[in-house]
Protein backbone atom coordinates (compact mmCIF):
# COMPACT_ATOMS: atom_id res chain seq x y z
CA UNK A 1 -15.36 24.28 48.21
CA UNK A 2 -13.53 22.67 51.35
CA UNK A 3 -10.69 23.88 52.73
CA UNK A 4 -9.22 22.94 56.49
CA UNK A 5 -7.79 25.31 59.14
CA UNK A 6 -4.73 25.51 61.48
CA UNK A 7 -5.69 22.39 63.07
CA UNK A 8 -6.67 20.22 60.17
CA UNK A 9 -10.20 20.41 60.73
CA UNK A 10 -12.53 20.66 57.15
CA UNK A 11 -14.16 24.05 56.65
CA UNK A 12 -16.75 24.56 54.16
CA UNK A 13 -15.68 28.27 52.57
CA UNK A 14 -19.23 28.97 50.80
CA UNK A 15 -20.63 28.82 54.62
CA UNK A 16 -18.53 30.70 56.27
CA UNK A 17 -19.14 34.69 57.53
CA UNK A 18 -17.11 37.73 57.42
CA UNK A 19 -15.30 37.27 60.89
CA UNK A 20 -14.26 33.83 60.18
CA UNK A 21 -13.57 34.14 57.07
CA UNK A 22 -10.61 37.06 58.57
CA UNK A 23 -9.41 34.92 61.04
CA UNK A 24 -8.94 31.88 58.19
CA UNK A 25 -7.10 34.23 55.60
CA UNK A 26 -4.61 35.37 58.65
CA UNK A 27 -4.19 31.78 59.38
CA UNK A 28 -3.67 30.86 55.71
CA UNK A 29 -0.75 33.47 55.64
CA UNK A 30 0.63 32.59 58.89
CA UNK A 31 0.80 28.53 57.19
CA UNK A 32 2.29 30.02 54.04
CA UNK A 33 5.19 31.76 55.69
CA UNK A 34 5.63 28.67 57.35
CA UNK A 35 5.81 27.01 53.67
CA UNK A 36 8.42 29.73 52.69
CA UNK A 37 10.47 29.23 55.66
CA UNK A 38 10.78 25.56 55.60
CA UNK A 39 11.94 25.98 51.59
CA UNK A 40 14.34 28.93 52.63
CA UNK A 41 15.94 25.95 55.35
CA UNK A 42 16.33 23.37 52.75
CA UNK A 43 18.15 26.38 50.49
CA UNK A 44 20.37 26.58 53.31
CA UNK A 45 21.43 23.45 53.97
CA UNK A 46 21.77 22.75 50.48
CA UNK A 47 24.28 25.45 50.33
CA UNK A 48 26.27 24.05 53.17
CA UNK A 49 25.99 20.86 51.81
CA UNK A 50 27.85 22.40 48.65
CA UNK A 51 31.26 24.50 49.88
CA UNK A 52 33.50 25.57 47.03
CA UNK A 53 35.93 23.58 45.69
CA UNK A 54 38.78 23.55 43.87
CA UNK A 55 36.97 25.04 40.77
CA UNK A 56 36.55 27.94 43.32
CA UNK A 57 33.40 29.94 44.38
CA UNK A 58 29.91 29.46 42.39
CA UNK A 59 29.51 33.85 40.32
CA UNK A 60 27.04 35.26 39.01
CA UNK A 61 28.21 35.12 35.43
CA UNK A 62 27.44 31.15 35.70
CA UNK A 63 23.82 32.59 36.22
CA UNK A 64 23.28 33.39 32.69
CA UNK A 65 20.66 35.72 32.30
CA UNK A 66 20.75 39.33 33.97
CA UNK A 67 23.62 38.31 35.67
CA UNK A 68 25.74 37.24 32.48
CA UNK A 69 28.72 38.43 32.59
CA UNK A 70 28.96 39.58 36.29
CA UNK A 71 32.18 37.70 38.09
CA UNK A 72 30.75 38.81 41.73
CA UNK A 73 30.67 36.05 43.68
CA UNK A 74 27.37 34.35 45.02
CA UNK A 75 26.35 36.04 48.47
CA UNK A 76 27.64 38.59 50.30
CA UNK A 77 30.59 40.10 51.80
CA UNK A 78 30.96 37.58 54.86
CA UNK A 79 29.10 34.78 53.73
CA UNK A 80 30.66 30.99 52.96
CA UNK A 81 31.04 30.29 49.18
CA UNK A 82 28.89 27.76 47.48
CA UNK A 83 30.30 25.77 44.59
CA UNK A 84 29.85 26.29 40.96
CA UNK A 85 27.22 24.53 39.38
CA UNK A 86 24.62 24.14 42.71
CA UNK A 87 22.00 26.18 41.64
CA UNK A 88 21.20 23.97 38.92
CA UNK A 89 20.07 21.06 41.10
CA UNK A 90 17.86 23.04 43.46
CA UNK A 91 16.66 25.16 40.91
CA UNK A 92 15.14 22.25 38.82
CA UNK A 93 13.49 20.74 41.88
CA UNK A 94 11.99 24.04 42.71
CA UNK A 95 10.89 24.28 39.10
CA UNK A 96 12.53 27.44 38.70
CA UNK A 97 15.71 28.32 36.40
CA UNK A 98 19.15 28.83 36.97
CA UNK A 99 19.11 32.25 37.45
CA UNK A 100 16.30 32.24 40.23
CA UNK A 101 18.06 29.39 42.00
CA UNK A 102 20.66 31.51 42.73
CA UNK A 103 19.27 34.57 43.73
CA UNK A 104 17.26 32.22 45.90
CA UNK A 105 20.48 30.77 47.35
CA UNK A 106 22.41 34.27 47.71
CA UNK A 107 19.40 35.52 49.72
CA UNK A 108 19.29 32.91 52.07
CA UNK A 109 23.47 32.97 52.40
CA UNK A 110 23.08 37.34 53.56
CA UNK A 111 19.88 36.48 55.46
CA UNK A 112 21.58 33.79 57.61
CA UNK A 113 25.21 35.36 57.87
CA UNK A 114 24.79 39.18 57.32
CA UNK A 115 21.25 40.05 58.26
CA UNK A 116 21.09 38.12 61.22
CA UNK A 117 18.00 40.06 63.00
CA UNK A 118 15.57 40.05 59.96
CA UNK A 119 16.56 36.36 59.53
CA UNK A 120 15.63 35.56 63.35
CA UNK A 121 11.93 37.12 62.51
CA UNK A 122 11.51 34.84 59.51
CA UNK A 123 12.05 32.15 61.76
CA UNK A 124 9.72 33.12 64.37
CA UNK A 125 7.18 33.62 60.97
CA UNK A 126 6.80 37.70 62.14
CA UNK A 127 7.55 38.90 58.64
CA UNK A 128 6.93 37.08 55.31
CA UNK A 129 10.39 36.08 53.47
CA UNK A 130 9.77 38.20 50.35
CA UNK A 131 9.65 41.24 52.26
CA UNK A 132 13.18 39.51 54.02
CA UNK A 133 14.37 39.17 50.85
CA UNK A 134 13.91 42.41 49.54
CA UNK A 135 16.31 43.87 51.88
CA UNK A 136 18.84 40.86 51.24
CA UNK A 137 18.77 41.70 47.76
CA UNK A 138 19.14 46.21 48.50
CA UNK A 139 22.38 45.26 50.70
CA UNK A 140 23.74 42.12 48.73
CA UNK A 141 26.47 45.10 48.04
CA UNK A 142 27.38 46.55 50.81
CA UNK A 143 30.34 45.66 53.57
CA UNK A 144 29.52 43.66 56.02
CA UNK A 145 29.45 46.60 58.43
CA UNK A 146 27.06 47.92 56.38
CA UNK A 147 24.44 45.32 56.08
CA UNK A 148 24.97 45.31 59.98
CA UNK A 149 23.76 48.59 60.23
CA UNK A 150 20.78 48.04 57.95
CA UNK A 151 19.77 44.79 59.56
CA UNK A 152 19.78 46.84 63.14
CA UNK A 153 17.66 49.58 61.53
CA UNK A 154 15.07 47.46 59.60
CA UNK A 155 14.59 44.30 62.06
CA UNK A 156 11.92 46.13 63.72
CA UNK A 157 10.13 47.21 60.99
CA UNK A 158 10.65 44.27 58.34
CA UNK A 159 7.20 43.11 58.01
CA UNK A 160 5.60 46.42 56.80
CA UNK A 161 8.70 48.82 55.80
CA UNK A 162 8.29 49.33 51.96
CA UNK A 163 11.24 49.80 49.07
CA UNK A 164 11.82 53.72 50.13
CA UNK A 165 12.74 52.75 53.71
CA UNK A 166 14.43 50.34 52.61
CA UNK A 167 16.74 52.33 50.42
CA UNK A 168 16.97 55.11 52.58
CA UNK A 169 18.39 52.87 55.62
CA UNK A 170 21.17 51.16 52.35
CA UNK A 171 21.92 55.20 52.04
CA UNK A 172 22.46 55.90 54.90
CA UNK A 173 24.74 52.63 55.64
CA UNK A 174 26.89 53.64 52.23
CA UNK A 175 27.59 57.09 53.59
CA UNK A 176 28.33 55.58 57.01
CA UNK A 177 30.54 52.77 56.33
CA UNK A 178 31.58 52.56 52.44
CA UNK A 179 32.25 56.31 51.73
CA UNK A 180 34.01 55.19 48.37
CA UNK A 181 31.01 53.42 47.26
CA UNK A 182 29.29 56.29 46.26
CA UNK A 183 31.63 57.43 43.41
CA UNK A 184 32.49 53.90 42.66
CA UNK A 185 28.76 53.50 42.15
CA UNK A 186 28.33 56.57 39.96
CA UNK A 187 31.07 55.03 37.16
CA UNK A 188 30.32 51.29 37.92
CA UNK A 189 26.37 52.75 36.37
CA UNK A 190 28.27 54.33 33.48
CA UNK A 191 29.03 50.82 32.66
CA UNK A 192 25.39 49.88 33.00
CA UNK A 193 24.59 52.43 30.45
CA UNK A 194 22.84 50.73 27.43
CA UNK A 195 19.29 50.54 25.63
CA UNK A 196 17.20 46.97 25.81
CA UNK A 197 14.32 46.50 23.40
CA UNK A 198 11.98 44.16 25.24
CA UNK A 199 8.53 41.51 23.35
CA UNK A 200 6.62 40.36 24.97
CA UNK A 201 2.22 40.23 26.47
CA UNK A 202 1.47 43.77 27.70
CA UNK A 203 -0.68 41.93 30.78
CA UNK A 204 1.61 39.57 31.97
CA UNK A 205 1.78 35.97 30.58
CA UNK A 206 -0.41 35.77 27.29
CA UNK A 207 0.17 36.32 23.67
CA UNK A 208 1.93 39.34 22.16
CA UNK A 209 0.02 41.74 20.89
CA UNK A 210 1.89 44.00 18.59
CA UNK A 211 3.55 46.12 21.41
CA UNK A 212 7.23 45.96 22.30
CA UNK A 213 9.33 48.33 24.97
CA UNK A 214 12.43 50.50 24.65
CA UNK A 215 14.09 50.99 28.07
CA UNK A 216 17.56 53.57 27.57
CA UNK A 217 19.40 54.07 30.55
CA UNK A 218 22.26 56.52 30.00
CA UNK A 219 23.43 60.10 31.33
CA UNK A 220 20.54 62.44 32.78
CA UNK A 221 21.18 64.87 31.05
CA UNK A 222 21.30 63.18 27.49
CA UNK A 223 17.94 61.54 28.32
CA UNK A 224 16.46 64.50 29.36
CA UNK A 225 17.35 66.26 26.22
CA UNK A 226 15.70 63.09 24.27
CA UNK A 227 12.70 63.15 26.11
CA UNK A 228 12.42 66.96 25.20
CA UNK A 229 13.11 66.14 21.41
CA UNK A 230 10.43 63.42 21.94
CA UNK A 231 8.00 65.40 23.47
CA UNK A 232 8.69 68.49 20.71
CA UNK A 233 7.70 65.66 17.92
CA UNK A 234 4.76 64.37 19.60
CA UNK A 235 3.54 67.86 19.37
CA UNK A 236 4.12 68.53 16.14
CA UNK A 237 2.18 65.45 14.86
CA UNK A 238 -0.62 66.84 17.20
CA UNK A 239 -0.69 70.31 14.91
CA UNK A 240 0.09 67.93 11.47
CA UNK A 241 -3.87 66.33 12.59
CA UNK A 242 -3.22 63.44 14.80
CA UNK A 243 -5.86 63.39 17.72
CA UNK A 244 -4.30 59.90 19.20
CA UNK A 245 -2.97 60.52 23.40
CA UNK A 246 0.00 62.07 24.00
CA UNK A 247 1.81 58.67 25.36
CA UNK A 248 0.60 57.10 21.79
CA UNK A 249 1.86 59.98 20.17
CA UNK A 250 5.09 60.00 21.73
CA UNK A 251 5.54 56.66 20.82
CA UNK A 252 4.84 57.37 17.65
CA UNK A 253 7.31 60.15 17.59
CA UNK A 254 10.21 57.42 17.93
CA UNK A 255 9.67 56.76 14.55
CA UNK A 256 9.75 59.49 13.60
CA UNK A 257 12.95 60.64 15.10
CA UNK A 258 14.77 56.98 13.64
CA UNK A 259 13.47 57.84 10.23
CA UNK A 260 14.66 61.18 10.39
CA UNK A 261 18.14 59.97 11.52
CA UNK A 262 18.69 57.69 9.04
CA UNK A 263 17.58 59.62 5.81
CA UNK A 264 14.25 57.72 6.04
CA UNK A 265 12.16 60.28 6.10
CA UNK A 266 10.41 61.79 2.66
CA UNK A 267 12.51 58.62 0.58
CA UNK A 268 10.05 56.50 -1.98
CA UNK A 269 11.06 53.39 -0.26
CA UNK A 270 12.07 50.97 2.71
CA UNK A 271 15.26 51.88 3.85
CA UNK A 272 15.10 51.06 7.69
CA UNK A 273 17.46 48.48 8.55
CA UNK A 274 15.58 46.23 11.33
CA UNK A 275 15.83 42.20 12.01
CA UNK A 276 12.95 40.21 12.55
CA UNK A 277 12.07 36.60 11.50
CA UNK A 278 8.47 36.64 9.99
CA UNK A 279 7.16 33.60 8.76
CA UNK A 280 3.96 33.09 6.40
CA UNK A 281 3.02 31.66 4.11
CA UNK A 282 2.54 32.83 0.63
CA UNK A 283 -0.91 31.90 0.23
CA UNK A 284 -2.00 34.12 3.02
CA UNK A 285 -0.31 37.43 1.41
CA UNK A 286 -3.33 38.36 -0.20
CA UNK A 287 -5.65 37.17 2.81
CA UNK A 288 -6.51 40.32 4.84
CA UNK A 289 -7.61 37.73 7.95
CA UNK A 290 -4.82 35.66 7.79
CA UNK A 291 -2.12 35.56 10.79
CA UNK A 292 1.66 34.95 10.41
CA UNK A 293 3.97 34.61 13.36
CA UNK A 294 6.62 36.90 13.98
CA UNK A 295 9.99 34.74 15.80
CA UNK A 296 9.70 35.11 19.76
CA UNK A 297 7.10 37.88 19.45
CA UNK A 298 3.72 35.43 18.69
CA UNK A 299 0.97 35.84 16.23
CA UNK A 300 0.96 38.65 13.50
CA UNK A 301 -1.94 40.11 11.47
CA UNK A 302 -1.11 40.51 7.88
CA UNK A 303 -1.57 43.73 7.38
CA UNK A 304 0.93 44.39 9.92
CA UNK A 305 3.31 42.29 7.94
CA UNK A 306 2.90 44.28 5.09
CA UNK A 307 3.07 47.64 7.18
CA UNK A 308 6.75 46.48 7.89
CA UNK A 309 8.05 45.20 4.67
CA UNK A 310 6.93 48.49 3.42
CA UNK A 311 9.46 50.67 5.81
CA UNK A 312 11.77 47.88 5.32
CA UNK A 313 14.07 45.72 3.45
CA UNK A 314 12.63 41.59 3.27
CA UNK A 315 15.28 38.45 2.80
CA UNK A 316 12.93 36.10 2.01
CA UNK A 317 14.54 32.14 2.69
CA UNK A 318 12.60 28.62 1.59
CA UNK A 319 10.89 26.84 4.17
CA UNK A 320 13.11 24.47 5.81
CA UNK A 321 12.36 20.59 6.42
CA UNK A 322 12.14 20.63 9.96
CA UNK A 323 11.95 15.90 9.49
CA UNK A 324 15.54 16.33 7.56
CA UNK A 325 18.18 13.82 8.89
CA UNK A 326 20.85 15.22 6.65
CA UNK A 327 24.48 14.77 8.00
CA UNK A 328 28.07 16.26 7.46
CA UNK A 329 31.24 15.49 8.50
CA UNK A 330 32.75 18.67 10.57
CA UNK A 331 31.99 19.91 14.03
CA UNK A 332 30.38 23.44 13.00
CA UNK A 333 27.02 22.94 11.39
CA UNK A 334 25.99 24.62 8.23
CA UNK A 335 23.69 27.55 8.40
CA UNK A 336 20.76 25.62 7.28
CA UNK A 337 21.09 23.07 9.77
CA UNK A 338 21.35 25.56 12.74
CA UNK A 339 18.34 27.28 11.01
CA UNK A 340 16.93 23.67 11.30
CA UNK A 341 17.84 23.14 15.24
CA UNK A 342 16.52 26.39 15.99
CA UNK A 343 13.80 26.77 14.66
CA UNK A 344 12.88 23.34 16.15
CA UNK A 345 14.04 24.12 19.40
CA UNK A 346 13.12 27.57 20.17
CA UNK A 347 14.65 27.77 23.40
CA UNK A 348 17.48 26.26 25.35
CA UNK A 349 16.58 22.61 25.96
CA UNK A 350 17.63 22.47 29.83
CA UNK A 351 15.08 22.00 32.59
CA UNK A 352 13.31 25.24 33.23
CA UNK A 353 15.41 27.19 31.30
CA UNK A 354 13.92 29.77 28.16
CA UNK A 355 16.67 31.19 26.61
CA UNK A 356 16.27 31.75 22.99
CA UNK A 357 17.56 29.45 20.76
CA UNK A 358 19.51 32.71 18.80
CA UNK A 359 21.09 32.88 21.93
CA UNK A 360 22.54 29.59 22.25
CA UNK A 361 24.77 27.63 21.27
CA UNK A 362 24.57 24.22 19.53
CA UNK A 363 25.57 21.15 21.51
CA UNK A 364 26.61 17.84 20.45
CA UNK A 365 24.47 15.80 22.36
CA UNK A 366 26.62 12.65 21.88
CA UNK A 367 30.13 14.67 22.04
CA UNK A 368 31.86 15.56 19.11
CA UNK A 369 35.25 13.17 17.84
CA UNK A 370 37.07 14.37 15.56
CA UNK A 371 38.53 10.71 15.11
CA UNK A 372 35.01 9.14 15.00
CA UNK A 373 32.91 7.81 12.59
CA UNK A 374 31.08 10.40 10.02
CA UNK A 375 27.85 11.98 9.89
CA UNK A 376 28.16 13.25 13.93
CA UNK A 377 27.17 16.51 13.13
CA UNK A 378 22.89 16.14 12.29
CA UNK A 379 20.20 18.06 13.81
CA UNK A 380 19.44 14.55 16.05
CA UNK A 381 22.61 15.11 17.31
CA UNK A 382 21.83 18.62 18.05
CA UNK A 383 20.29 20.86 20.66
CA UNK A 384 20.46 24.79 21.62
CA UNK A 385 22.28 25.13 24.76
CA UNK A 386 23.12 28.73 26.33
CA UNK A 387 25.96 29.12 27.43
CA UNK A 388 26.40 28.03 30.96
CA UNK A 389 24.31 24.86 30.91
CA UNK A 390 26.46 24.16 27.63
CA UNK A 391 30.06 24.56 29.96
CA UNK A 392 28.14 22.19 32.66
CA UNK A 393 27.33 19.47 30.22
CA UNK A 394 30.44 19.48 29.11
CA UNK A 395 32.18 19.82 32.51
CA UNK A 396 29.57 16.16 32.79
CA UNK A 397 27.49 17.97 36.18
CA UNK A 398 24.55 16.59 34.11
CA UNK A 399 24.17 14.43 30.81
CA UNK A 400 21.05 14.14 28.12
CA UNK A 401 19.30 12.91 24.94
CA UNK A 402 17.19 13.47 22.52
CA UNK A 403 14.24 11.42 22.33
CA UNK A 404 12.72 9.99 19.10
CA UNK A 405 9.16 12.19 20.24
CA UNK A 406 11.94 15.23 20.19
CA UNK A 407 11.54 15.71 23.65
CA UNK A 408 14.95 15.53 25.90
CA UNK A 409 15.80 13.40 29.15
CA UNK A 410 17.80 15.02 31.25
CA UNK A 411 19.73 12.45 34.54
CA UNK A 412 21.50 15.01 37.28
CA UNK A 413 23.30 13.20 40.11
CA UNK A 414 21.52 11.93 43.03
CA UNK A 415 19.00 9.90 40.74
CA UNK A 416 16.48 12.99 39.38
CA UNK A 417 15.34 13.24 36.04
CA UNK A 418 13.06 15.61 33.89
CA UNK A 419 11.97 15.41 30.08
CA UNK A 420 11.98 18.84 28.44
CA UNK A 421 9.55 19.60 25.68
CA UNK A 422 8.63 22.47 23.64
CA UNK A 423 5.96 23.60 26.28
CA UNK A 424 7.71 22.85 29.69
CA UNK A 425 9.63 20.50 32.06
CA UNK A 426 8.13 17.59 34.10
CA UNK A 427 9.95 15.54 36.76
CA UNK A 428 10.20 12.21 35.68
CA UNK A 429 11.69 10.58 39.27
């Protein structure tokens, strides 16, 4: 294996020793700051190179994702507004989505403009810019006074303060210089208040394996009390003979708890009320090794099939022809042919972007005339959109098609293009 140091020189890594090998992994770091500071420059002057215009200020609602529906505007108090719709651009040439892209870019806006000191040590490569952006992202609230404060107390220690410094200097900065905050924080989190059921590989990227997460964040006092009750029921399946952990039997006890609020519990048969799409086929009901595949969760034994459809209530559809052409003459599509597009799909069809395809909605690729010809509305003509990269292609920022493989083209201005697939998104020039 050859690699080559600071000074370009070739280095053979199976031959080298301990010492050198230290002083090679601190130059390594020192060259990938340097990467990670030239890309935080190029984020910069792209956002200078996009003010806002008369459509005003680029928000965080045009995010999507965790952002949707947040009208804050991109950057901190004190820092120049971008336009709408520049994340997109630097996002796909980063090969990252529109969300990511502008977290990127509201970073780089408070690093340059609010946290001046921290910003000056990422230039002179003293502290790596995640650890810079970490603090961008714990003061992207605060006044400009405040992230002042902060950027005086952390500068020095930047490069090895971890996240409870870090919020203890943001503390001490809201009690300082935005009093008000506090209590405006306390009901702004009321309105945070929800419960998010979460699929997905229990080790990071890989298959789903049966396991999904419940995160509730509500009052403390009303979560404590659920905890308690969850706790209680994991104990009493622990004296009813089940010798699984605690944790498993605590998730177990959720159940338990959903059953016994809906009238489940004792009945003769499903009565849950739960949506997922399951598909299999029926010769494999009977096939103990068989696999189904349960929609945006992966692979599914059958007996775990049946374990569900026993505790709950099956609509079973016919298998759609995913070749079918059909056409009608409206703007909405049927059901079936969303179905179709969907299930087809699977995700939003922009560059880097994984939205479900539930999600979305369904774009006329070639836009929709209501004095045109017939047949416009077909699944070629169709393609799962969220929401904001829907409003941009319509607002024209960036056109596409379909291609007769099903992947899509995608031409943004200044000349780039990308083809989208089922499996990813590749620069074409």
């Amino acid at each position: 294996m050859i690699e080559t140091d600071n000074m370009g020189f070739p280095v053979v890594v199976e031959d080298l020793d301990a010492d050198l090998l230290l002083e090679l992994a601190e130059e390594a770091e020192i060259q990938c700051r340097a990467a990670e500071r030239r890309k935080l420059r190029y984020v910069a002057q792209w956002c200078a190179v996009n003010p806002a215009d008369d459509l005003g200020p680029a928000s965080w609602s045009d995010a999507g994702g965790e952002a949707a529906g947040c009208d804050l505007r991109v950057g901190g108090d004190g820092t120049p507004a971008v336009k709408p719709f520049a994340a997109e651009q630097i996002g796909a040439a980063l090969q990252i989505s529109t969300f990511a892209a502008t977290q990127l870019m509201s970073d780089v806006l408070d690093l340059q403009h609010r946290l001046p000191r921290i910003w000056r040590r990422v230039e002179d490569l003293e502290i790596p810019s995640f650890r810079a952006r970490r603090i961008a992202q714990a003061t992207s609230s605060l006044s400009r006074a405040a992230a002042a404060y902060v950027d005086a107390e952390l500068a020095g220690i930047a490069g090895t303060c971890g996240p409870r410094r870090i919020e203890r200097a943001v503390a001490d900065a809201k009690a300082a210089f935005d009093p008000d905050q506090v209590a405006d924080e306390e009901e702004q989190a009321r309105a945070s208040w929800g419960v998010t059921l979460r699929h997905g590989p229990a080790d990071g990227p890989g298959a789903w394996a049966g396991t999904t997460w419940l995160e509730a964040t509500g009052d403390t006092l009303d979560l404590t009390r659920f905890h308690d009750l969850v706790c209680h029921v994991a104990e009493q399946l622990r004296l009813d003979g089940d010798d699984s952990p605690l944790e498993i039997r605590k998730a177990r006890a959720l159940g338990v708890i959903a059953d016994q609020a809906s009238g489940a519990a004792g009945s003769s048969g499903p009565s849950a009320r739960t949506r997922i799409y399951v598909h299999v086929s029926a010769d494999d009901l009977d096939d103990p090794g068989a696999l189904g595949a349960a929609e945006r969760l992966g692979p599914v034994t059958m007996d775990r099939i049946r374990d569900w459809l026993k505790h709950s209530r099956a609509t079973v559809v016919p298998v759609l022809d995913l070749a079918s052409t059909r056409a009608i003459d409206r703007h909405d599509p049927d059901e079936e042919m969303r179905e179709l597009v969907i299930l087809r799909d699977e995700h939003c069809v922009f560059p880097w972007c994984e939205t479900d395809a539930r999600s979305c909605d369904l774009d006329h690729i070639v836009p929709y005339d209501e004095h045109g010809p017939p047949g416009q509305t077909n699944p070629e003509n169709l393609a799962p959109l969220c929401r904001r990269h829907h409003r941009g292609k319509t607002a024209r920022h960036w056109r596409y098609q379909r291609n007769a493989d099903g992947s899509y083209t995608w031409h943004f201005p200044l000349g780039r293009s990308y083809r989208v697939t089922r499996t990813g998104t590749s620069r074409l020039r």
